[in-house]
Protein backbone atom coordinates (compact mmCIF):
# COMPACT_ATOMS: atom_id res chain seq x y z
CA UNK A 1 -2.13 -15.92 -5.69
CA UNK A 2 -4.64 -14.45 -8.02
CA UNK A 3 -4.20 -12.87 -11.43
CA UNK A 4 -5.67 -9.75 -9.68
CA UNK A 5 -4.04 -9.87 -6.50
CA UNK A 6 -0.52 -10.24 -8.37
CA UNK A 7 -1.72 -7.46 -10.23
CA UNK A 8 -2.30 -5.20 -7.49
CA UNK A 9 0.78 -5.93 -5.43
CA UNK A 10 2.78 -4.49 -8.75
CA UNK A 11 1.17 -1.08 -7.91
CA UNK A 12 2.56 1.96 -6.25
CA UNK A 13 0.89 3.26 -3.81
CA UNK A 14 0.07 6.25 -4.81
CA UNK A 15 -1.89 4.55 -7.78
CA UNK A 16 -3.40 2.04 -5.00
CA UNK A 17 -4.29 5.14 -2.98
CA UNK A 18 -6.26 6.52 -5.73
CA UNK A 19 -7.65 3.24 -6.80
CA UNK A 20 -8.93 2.81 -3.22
CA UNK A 21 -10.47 6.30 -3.27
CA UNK A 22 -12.23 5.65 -6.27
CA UNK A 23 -13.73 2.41 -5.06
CA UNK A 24 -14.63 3.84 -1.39
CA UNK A 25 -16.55 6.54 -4.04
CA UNK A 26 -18.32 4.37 -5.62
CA UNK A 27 -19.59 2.35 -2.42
CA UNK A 28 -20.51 5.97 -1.00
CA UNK A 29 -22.71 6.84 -4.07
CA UNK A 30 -25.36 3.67 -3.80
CA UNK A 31 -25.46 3.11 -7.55
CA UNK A 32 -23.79 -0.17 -7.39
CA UNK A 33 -25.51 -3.64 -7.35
CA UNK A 34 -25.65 -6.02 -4.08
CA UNK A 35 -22.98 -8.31 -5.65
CA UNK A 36 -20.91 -5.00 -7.73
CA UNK A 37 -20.89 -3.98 -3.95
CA UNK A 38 -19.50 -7.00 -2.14
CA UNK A 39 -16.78 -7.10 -5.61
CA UNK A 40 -16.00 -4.01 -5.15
CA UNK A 41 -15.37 -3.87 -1.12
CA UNK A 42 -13.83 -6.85 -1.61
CA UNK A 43 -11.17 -5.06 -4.21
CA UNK A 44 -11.17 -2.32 -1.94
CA UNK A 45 -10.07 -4.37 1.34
CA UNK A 46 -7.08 -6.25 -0.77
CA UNK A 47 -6.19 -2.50 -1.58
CA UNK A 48 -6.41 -1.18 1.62
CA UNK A 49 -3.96 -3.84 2.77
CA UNK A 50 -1.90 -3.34 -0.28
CA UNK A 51 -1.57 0.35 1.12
CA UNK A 52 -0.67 -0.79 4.92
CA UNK A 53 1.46 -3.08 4.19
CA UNK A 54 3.56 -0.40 2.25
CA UNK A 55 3.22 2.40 4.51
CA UNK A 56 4.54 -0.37 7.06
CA UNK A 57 7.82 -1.20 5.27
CA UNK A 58 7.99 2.75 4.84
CA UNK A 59 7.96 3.65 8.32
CA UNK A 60 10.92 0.74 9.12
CA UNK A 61 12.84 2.12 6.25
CA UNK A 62 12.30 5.70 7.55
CA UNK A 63 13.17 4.20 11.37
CA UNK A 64 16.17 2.32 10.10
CA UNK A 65 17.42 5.47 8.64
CA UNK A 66 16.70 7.67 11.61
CA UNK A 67 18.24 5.08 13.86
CA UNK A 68 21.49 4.58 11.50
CA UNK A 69 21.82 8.52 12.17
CA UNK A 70 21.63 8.84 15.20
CA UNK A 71 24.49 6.78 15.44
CA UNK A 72 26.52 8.49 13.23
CA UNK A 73 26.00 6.90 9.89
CA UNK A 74 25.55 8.46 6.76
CA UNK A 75 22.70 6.73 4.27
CA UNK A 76 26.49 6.15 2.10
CA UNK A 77 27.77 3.98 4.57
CA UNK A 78 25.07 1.65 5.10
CA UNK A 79 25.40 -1.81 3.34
CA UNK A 80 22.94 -1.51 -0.02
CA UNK A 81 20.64 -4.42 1.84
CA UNK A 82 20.41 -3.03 4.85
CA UNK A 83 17.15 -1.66 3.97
């Protein structure tokens, strides 16, 4: 994996999120090179996965929890790695 990629997967998302906004801004405004445009959509895509891939383990932590609830668990009894 890549210095940059390893750095990326370190962020939250929120900071991803904005990171992503940013670069989807700078596509939009047309200032940027042909090759500071492919860099930068390239960044962009490895964010937008970045993003996906945590919204994805979010909604199975969020289904997990609903599930162990509806079975009459409390978030206190579930085993620590259960998540």
């Amino acid at each position: 994996m890549s210095e940059i990629n390893q750095e990326l997967e370190k962020l939250p998302f929120d900071e991803a999120l904005r990171q992503l906004e940013e670069l989807v801004a700078q596509l939009e405004s047309g200032r940027l090179s042909l090759e500071d445009s492919i860099k930068t959509f390239e960044t962009g895509m490895r964010l937008n996965k970045l993003c996906a891939g945590k919204l994805a383990e979010a909604e199975k932590k969020i289904e997990l929890l609903v599930k162990n609830n509806q079975e009459g668990w409390s978030w206190q009894e579930m085993p620590p790695n259960s998540i």
